[in-house]
Protein backbone atom coordinates (compact mmCIF):
# COMPACT_ATOMS: atom_id res chain seq x y z
CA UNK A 1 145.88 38.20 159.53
CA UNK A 2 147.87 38.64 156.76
CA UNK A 3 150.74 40.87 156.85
CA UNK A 4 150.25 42.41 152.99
CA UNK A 5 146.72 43.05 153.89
CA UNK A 6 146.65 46.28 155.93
CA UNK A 7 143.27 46.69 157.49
CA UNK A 8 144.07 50.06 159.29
CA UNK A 9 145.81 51.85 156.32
CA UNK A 10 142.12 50.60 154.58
CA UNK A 11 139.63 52.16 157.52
CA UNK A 12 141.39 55.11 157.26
CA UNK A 13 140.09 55.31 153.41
CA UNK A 14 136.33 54.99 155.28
CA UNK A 15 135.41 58.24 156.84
CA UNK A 16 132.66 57.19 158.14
CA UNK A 17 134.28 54.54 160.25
CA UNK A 18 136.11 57.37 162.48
CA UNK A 19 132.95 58.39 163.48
CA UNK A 20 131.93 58.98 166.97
CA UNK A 21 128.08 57.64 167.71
CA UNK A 22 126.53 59.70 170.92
CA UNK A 23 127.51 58.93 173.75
CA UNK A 24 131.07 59.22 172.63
CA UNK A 25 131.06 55.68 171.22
CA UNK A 26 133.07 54.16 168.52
CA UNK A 27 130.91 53.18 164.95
CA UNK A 28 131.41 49.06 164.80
CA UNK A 29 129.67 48.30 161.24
CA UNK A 30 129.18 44.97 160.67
CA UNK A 31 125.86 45.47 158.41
CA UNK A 32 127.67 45.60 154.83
CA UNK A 33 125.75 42.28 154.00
CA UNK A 34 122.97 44.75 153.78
CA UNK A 35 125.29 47.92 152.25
CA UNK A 36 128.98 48.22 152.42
CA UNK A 37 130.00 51.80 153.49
CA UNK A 38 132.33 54.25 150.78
CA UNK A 39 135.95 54.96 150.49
CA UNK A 40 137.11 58.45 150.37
CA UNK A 41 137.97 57.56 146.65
CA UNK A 42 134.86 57.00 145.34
CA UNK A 43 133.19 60.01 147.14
CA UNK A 44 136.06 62.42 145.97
CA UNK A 45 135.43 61.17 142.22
CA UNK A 46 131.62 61.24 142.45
CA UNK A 47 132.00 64.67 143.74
CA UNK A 48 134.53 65.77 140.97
CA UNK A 49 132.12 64.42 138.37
CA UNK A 50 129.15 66.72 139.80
CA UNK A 51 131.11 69.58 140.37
CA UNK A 52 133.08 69.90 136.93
CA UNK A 53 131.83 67.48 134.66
CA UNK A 54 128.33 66.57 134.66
CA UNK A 55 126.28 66.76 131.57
CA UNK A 56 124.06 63.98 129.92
CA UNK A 57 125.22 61.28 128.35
CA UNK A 58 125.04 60.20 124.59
CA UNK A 59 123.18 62.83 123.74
CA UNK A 60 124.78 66.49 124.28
CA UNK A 61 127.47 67.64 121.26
CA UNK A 62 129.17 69.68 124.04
CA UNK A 63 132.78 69.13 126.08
CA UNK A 64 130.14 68.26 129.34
CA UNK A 65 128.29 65.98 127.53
CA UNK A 66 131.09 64.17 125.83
CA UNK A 67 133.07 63.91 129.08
CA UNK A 68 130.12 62.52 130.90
CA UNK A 69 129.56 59.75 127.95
CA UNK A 70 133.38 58.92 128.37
CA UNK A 71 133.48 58.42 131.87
CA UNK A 72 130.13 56.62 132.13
CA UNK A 73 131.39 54.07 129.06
CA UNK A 74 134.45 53.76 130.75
CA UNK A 75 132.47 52.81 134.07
CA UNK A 76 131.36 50.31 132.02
CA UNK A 77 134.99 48.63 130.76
CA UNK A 78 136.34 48.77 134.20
CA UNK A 79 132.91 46.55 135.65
CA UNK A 80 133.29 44.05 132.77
CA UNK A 81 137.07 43.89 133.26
CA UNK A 82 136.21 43.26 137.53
CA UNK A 83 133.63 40.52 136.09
CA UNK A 84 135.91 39.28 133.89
CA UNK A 85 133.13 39.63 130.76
CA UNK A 86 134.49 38.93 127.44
CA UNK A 87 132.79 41.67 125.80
CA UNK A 88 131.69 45.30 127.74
CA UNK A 89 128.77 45.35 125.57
CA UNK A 90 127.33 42.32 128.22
CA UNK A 91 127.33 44.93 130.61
CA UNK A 92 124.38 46.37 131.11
CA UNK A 93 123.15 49.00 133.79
CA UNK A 94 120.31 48.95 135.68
CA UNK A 95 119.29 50.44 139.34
CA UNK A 96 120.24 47.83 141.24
CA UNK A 97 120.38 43.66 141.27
CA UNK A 98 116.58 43.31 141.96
CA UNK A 99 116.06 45.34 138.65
CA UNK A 100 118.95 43.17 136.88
CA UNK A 101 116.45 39.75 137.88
CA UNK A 102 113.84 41.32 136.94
CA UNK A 103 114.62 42.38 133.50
CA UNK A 104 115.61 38.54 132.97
CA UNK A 105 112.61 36.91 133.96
CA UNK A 106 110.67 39.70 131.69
CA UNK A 107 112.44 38.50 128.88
CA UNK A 108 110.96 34.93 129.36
CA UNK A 109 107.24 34.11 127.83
CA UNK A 110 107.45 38.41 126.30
CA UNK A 111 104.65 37.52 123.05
CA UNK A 112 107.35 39.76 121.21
CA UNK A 113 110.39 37.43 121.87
CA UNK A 114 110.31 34.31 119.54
CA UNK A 115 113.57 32.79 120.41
CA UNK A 116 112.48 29.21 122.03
CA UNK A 117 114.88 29.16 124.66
CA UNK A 118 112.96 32.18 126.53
CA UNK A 119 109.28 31.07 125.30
CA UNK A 120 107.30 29.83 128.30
CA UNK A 121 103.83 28.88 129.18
CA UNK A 122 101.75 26.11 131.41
CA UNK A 123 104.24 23.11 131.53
CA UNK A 124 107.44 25.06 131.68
CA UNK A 125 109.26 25.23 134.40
CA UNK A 126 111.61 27.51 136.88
CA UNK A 127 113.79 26.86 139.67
CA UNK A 128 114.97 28.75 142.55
CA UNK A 129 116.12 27.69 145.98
CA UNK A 130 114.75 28.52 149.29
CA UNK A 131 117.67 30.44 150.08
CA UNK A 132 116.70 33.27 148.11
CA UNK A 133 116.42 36.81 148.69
CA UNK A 134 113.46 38.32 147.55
CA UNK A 135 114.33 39.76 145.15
CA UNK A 136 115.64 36.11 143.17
CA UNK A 137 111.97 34.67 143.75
CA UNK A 138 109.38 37.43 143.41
CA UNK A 139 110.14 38.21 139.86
CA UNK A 140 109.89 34.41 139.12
CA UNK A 141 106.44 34.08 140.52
CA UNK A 142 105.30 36.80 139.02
CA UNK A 143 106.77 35.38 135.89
CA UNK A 144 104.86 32.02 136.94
CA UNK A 145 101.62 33.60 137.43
CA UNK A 146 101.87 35.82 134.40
CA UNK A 147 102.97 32.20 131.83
CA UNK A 148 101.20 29.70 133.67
CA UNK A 149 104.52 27.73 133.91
CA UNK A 150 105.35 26.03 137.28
CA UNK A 151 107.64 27.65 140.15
CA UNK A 152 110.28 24.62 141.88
CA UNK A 153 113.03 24.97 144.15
CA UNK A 154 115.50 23.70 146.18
CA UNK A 155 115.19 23.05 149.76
CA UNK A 156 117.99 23.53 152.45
CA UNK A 157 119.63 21.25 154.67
CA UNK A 158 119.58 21.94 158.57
CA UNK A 159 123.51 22.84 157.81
CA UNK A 160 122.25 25.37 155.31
CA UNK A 161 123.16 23.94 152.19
CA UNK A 162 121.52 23.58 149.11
CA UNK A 163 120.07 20.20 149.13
CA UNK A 164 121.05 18.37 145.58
CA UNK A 165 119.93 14.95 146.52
CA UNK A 166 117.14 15.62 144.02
CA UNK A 167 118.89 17.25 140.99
CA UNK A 168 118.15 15.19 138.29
CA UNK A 169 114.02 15.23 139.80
CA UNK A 170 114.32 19.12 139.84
CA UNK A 171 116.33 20.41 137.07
CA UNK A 172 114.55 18.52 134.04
CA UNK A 173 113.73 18.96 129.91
CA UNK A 174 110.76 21.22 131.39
CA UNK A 175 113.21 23.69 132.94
CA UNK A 176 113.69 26.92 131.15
CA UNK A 177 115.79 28.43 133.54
CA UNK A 178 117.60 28.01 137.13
CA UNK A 179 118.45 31.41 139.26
CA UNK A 180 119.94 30.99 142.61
CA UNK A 181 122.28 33.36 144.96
CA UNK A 182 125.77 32.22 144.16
CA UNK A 183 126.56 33.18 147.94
CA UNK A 184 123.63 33.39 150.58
CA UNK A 185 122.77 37.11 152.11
CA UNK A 186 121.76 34.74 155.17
CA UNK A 187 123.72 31.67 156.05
CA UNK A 188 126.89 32.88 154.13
CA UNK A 189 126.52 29.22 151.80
CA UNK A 190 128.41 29.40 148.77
CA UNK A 191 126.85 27.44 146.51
CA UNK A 192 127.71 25.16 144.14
CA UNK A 193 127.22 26.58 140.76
CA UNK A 194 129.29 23.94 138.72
CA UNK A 195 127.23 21.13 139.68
CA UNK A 196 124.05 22.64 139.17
CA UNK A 197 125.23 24.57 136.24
CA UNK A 198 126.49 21.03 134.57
CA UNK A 199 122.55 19.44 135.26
CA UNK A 200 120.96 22.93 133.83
CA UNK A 201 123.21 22.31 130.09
CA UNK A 202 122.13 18.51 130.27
CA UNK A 203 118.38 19.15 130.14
CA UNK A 204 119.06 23.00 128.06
CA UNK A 205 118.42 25.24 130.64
CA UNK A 206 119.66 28.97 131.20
CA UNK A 207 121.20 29.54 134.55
CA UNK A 208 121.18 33.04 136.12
CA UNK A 209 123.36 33.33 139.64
CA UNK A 210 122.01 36.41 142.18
CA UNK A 211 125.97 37.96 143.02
CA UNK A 212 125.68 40.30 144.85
CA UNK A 213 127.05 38.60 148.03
CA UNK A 214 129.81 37.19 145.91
CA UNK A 215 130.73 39.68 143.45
CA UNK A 216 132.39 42.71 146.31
CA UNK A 217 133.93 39.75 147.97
CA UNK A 218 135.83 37.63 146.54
CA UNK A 219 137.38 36.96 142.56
CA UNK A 220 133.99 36.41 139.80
CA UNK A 221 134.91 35.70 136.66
CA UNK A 222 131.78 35.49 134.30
CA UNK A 223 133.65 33.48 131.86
CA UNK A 224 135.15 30.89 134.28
CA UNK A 225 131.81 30.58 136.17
CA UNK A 226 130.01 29.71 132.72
CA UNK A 227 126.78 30.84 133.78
CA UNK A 228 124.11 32.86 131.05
CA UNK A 229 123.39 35.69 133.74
CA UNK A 230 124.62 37.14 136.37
CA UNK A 231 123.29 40.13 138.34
CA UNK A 232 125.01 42.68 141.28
CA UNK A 233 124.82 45.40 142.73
CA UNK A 234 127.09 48.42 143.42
CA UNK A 235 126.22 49.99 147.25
CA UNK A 236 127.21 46.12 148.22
CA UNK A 237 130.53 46.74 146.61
CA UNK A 238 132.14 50.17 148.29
CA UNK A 239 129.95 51.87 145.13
CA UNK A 240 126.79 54.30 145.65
CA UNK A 241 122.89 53.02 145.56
CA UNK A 242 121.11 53.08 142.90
CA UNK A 243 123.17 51.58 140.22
CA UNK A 244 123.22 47.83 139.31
CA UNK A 245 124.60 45.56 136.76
CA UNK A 246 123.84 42.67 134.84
CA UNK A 247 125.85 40.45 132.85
CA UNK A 248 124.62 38.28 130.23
CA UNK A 249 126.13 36.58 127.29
CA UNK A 250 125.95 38.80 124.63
CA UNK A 251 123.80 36.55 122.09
CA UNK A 252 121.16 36.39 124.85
CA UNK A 253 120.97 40.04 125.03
CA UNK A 254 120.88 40.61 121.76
CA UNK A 255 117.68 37.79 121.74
CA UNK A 256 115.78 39.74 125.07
CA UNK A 257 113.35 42.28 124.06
CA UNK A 258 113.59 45.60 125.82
CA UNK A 259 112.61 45.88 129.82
CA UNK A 260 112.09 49.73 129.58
CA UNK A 261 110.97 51.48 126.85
CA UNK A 262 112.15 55.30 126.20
CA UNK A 263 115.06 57.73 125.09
CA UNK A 264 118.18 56.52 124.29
CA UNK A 265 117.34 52.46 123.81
CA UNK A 266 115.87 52.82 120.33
CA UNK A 267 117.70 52.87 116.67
CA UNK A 268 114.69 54.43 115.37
CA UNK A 269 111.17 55.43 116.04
CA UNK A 270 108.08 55.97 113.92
CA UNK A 271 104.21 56.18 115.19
CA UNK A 272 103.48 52.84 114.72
CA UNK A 273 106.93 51.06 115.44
CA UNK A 274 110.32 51.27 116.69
CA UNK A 275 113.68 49.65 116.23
CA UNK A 276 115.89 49.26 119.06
CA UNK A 277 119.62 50.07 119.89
CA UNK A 278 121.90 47.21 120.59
CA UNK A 279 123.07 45.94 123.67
CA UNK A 280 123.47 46.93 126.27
CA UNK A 281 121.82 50.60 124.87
CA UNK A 282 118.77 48.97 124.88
CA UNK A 283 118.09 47.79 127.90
CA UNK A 284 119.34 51.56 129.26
CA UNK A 285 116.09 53.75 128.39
CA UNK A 286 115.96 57.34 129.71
CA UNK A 287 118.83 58.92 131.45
CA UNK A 288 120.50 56.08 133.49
CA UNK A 289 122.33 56.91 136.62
CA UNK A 290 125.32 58.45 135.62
CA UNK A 291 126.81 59.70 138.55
CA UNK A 292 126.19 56.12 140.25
CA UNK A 293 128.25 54.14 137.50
CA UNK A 294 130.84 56.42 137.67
CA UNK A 295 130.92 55.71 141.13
CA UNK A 296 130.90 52.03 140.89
CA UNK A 297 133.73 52.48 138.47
CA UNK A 298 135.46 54.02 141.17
CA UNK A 299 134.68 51.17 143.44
CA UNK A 300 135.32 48.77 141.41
CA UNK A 301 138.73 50.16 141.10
CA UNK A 302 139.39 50.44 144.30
CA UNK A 303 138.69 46.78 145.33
CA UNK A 304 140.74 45.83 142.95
CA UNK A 305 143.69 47.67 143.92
CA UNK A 306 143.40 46.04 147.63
CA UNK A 307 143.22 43.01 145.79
CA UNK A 308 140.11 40.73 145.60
CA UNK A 309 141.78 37.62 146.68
CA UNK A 310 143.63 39.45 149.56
CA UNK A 311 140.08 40.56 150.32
CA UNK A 312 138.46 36.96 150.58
CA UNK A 313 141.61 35.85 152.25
CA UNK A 314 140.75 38.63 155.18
CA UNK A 315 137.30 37.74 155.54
CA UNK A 316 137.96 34.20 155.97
CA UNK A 317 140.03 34.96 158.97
CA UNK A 318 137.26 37.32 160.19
CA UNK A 319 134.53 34.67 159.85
CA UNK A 320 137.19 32.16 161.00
CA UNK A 321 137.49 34.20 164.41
CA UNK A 322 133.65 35.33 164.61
CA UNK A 323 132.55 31.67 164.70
CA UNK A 324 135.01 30.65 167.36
CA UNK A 325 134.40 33.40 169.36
CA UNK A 326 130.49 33.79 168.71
CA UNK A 327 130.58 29.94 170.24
CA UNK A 328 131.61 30.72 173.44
CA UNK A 329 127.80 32.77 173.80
CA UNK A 330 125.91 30.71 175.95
CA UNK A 331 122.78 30.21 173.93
CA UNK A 332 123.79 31.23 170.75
CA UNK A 333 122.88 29.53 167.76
CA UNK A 334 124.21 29.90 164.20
CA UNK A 335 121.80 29.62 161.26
CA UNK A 336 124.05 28.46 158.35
CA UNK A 337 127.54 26.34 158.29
CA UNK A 338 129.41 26.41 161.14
CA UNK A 339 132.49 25.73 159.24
CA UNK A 340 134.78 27.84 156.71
CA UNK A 341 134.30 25.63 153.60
CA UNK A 342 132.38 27.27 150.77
CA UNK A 343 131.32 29.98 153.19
CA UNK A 344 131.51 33.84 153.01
CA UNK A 345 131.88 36.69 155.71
CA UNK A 346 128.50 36.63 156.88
CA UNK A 347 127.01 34.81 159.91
CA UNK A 348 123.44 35.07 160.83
CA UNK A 349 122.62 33.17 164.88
CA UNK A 350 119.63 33.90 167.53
CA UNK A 351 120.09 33.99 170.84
CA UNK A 352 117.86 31.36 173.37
CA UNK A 353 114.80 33.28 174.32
CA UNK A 354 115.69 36.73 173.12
CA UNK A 355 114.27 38.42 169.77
CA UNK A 356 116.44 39.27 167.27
CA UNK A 357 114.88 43.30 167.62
CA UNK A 358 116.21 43.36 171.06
CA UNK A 359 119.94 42.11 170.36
CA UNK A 360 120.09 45.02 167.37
CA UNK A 361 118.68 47.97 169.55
CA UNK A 362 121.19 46.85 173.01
CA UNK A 363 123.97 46.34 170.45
CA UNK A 364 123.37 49.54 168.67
CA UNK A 365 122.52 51.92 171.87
CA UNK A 366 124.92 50.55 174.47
CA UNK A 367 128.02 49.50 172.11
CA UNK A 368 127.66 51.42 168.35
CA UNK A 369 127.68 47.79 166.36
CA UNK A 370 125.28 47.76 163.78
CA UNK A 371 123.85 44.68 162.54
CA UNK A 372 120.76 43.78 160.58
CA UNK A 373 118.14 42.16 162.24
CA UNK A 374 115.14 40.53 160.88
CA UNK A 375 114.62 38.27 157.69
CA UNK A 376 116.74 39.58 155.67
CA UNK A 377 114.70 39.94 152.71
CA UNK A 378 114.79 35.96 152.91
CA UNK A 379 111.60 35.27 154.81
CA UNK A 380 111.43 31.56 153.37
CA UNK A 381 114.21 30.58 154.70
CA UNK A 382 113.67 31.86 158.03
CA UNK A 383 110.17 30.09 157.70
CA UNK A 384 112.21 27.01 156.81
CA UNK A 385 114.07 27.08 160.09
CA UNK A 386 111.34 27.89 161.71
CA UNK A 387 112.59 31.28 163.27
CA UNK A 388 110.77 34.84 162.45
CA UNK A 389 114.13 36.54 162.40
CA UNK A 390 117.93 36.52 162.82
CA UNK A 391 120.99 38.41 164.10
CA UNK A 392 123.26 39.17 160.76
CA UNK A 393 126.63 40.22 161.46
CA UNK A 394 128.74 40.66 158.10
CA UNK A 395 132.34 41.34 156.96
CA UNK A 396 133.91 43.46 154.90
CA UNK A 397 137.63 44.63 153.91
CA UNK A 398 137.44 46.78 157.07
CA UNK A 399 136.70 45.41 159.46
CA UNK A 400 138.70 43.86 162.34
CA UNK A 401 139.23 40.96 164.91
CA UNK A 402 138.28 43.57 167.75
CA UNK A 403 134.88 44.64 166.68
CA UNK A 404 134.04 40.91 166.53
CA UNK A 405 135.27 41.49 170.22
CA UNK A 406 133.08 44.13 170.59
CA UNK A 407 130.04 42.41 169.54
CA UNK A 408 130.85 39.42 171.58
CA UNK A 409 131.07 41.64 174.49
CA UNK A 410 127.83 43.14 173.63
CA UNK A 411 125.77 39.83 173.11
CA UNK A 412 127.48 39.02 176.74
CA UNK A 413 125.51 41.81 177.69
CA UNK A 414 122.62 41.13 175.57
CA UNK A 415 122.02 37.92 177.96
CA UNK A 416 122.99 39.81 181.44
CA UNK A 417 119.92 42.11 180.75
CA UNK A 418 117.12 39.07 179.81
CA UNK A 419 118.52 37.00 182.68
């Protein structure tokens, strides 16, 4: 590990991670694939905001008010600044990434949206991958069903890689839009947005990349990337649930018609019509989660003061050791890249003859490691593969070489008791 990158001075901002389970055992979290756990810093400032500050936002002419709608706008600039957005009016708030997708694909074949480039109907096409989390295909075959357009993907290689060998047949003049995870919540694959990003402005598609395994991880930078729209979410990112973001280019969002309609997204309304705020105001409606983007703010901070490239340096030494060490597990398979190129901190195997339900509840009761076990929210893939579930161990900033010790030990166990 890296001498500048102090993983005990870091776990001792977790509170959570001095914990003792029952039993008297240590807390091992290797879940934050799933949700990252909090540093004392954003807690204290989530707390401070409730306790002495709290009021609504944009609305109240009092000090609460106004101090709410400075620290919530400020949540804002300190997001786009982590994103790298060239404008904090691309910013836009929502509860969480599935909500960010979502409020994308509405904006495609809307009767009340006459820009061409998000018109859709039977002979249209979208593309997705079958990498996805649910949450980057339901909305698209809803969208599907709802146009009549045509749903197409991208299938995965036995390594776990996106499979490009048919770009050009794929990504074609009847494409509207591609959205795929720029790092998989499964196999770890970072994918290669460049390439499929350089076919999607050939035939004038939009591209929209699912972050929110990339995003707490490692340096995104909306501009560099190139991309039209980008989603995340904050409880991924040492932030609270229920806050999300989205990032689009600002003429898009100025083209999308409202997701939500309510308070505080309008310019003006009558009986029979409204006018609506600009972005990102109007894609806020009602009171948003205040508390939650001051949080992420917070969070966002605090990453950033570790250092987001000292960060992805760390977890490439965790996954670098996990992967050695997870190969010496007699019957242990990993589902994804076995190697560290283009790969995050997540690794998702099965063990020979032994559900994936089992391995979580003996890890969890006999040694305090929490995984996730299942699908994953990524059912397709696991379909693909040919497995009904997985073991998901993933990395964060704090964790270390021995609880990747730990859960070897444990999945030594695992196989002692099904012997």
């Amino acid at each position: 590990m890296s001498t500048e990158f102090d993983v005990e001075r870091i776990r001792k901002d977790f509170p959570v991670l001095s914990r003792e389970l029952p039993g008297g055992r240590p807390l091992v979290y290797l879940d934050s694939g799933n949700s990252s756990q909090k540093p004392a810093q954003v807690i204290e400032v989530m707390r401070e905001h409730l306790s002495m500050h709290y009021g609504n936002v944009g609305r109240a002419m009092h000090v609460l008010g106004a101090e709410s709608t400075e620290a919530y706008e400020a949540a804002r600039d300190k997001v786009a600044s982590f994103v790298g957005a060239p404008s904090r009016d691309e910013i836009v708030f929502t509860k969480n990434a599935s909500e960010a997708l979502n409020l994308v694909a509405y904006a495609f074949g809307n009767p009340i949206n006459e820009d061409p480039r998000f018109m859709m109907g039977p002979g249209d096409e979208i593309v997705i991958s079958e990498m996805e989390h649910h949450s980057n295909i339901v909305p698209w075959q809803l969208l599907a069903r709802r146009t009549g357009a045509t749903l197409r993907w991208f299938s995965v290689t036995d390594e776990g890689r996106l499979d490009l060998s048919n770009l050009d047949e794929l990504v074609t003049e009847r494409t509207k839009i591609v959205s795929i995870a720029h790092q998989s919540n499964v196999l770890g694959t970072v994918n290669p947005v460049a390439r499929v990003l350089a076919r999607a402005r050939q035939v004038g598609a939009l591209m929209m990349l699912d972050a929110s395994q990339s995003v707490p991880h490692k340096p995104v930078d909306v501009a560099a990337l190139g991309v039209d729209f980008l989603a995340f979410t904050g409880h991924k990112a040492a932030g609270p649930s229920g806050i999300g973001v989205l990032w689009a280019r600002a003429e898009l969002l100025e083209a999308m018609p409202p997701f939500l309609g309510g308070g505080e997204m309008i310019e003006a309304v009558w009986m029979d019509r409204s006018t609506y705020a600009p972005a990102p105001h109007k894609f806020e409606a009602g009171t948003p989660p205040i508390v939650e983007a001051i949080g992420l703010g917070a969070a966002v901070d605090y990453l950033a003061s570790v250092g987001m490239e000292a960060i992805a340096a760390h977890e490439r030494e965790l996954v670098r050791y996990a992967l050695q060490e997870l190969g010496e597990v007699p019957g242990l398979k990993v589902v994804g890249p076995t190697g560290l190129e283009d790969r995050g901190g997540t690794v998702s195997f099965t063990l020979e003859g032994i559900h994936p339900h089992d391995v979580g509840q003996i890890l969890d009761d006999e040694f305090g490691v929490a995984v996730r076990v299942g699908h994953h929210c990524a059912r397709p893939l696991h379909l693909r593969f040919g497995i009904p579930a997985t073991t998901r161990a993933s990395f964060y900033l704090y964790n270390t070489p021995a609880e990747i010790d730990a859960l070897v030990r444990g999945l030594h166990h695992v196989r002692k008791v099904f012997a």
